[in-house]
Protein backbone atom coordinates (compact mmCIF):
# COMPACT_ATOMS: atom_id res chain seq x y z
CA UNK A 1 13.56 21.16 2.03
CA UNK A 2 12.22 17.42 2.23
CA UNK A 3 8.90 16.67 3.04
CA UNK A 4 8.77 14.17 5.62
CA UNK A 5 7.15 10.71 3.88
CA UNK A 6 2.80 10.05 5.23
CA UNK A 7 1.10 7.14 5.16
CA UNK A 8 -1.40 6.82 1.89
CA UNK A 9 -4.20 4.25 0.52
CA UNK A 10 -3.88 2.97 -2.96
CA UNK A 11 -6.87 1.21 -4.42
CA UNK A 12 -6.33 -1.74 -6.16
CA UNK A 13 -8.20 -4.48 -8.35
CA UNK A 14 -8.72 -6.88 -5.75
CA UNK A 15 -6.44 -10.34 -5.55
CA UNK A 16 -3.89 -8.13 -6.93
CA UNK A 17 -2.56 -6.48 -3.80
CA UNK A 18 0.74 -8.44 -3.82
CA UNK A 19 1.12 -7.82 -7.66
CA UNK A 20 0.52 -4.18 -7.41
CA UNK A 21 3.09 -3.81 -4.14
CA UNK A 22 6.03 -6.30 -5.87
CA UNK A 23 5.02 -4.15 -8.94
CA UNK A 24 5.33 -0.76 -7.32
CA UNK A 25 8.70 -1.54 -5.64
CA UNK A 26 10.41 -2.78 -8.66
CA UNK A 27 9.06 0.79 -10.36
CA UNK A 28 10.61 2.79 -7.02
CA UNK A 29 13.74 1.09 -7.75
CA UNK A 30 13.83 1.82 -11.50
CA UNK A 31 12.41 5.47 -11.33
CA UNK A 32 15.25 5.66 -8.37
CA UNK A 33 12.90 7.08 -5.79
CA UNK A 34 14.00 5.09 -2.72
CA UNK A 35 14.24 7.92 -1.16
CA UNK A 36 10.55 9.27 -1.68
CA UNK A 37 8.36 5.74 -1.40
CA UNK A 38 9.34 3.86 1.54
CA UNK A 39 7.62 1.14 2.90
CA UNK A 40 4.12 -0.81 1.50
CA UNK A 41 2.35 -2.97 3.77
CA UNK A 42 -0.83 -5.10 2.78
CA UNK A 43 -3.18 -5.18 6.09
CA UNK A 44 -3.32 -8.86 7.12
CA UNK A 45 -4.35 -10.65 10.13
CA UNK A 46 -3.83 -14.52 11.41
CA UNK A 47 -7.17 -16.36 10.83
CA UNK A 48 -7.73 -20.03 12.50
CA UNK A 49 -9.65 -22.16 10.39
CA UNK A 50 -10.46 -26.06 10.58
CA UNK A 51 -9.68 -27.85 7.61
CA UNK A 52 -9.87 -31.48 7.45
CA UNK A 53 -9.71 -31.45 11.32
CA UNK A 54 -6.57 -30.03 11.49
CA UNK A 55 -5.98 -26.14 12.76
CA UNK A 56 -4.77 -23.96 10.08
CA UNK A 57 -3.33 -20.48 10.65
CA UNK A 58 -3.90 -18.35 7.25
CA UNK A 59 -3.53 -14.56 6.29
CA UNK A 60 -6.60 -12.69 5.99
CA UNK A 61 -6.71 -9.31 4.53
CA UNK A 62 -8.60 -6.31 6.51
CA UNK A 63 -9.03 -4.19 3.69
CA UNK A 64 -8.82 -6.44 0.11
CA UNK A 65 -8.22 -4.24 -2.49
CA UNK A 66 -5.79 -1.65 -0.62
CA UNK A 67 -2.39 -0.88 -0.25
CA UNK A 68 -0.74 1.19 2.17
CA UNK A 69 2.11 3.68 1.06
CA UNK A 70 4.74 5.35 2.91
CA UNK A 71 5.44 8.11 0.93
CA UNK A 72 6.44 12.04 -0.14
CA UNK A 73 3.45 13.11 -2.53
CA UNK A 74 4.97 15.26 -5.22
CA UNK A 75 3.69 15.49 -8.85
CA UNK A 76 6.67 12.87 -9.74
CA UNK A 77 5.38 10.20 -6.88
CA UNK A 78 2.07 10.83 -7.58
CA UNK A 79 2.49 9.60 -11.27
CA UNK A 80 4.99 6.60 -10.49
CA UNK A 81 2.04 4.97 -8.37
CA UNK A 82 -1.23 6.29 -10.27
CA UNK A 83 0.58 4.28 -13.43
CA UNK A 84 1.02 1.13 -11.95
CA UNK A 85 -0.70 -1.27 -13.56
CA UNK A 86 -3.46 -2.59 -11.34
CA UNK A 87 -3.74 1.12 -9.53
CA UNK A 88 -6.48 2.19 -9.59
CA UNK A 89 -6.12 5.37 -7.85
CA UNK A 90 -5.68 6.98 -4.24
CA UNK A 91 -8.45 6.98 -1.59
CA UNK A 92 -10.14 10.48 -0.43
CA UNK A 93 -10.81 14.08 -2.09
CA UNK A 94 -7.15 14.63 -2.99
CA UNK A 95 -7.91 17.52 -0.51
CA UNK A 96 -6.71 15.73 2.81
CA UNK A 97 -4.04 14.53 2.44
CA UNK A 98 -2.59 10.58 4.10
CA UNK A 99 -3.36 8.82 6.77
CA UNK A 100 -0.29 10.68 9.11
CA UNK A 101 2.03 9.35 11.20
CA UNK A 102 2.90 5.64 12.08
CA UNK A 103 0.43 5.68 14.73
CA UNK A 104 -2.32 6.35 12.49
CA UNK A 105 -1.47 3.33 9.78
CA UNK A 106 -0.77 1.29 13.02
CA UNK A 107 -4.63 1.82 13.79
């Protein structure tokens, strides 16, 4: 029976959030685990900022330093992403488990 795939938060070194993601998705692909780590997503917003007169739009993180993981946790998954290089572990207790549902990473 499949687990159905929750949202979870990675910590990262900070600056390194694209690394670690392009990092992690070429692992998912070699470890063949498509089907257990879905989608990563860095939290960004559009930021207007003057420079030299001129409007800018650039992409600001909410949360530097985290990654957010689509995923099945198993003992396998859980070891793919804690070795990552640049990982440095998942946010909470270990006793609750994700974030949930779309809705909730939406938020």
């Amino acid at each position: 029976m499949a687990m159905a795939k929750q949202w979870y938060i990675i910590h990262t070194y900070s600056g390194f959030e694209k690394k670690v993601k392009e990092s992690l998705e070429s692992r998912v692909a070699a470890f063949g685990l498509e089907d257990k780590i879905g989608r990563m997503m860095i939290p960004t917003e559009d930021v207007v900022e003057v420079r030299g007169g001129k409007k800018v739009v650039s992409p600001r993180m909410f949360y530097p330093g985290y990654v957010l993981v689509e995923m099945e946790m198993d003992d396998n998954t859980w070891h793919v992403v804690r070795s990552t290089p640049r990982v440095t572990g998942f946010v909470g207790s270990g006793q609750t488990r994700g974030l949930g549902t779309d809705a909730h990473a939406a938020q």
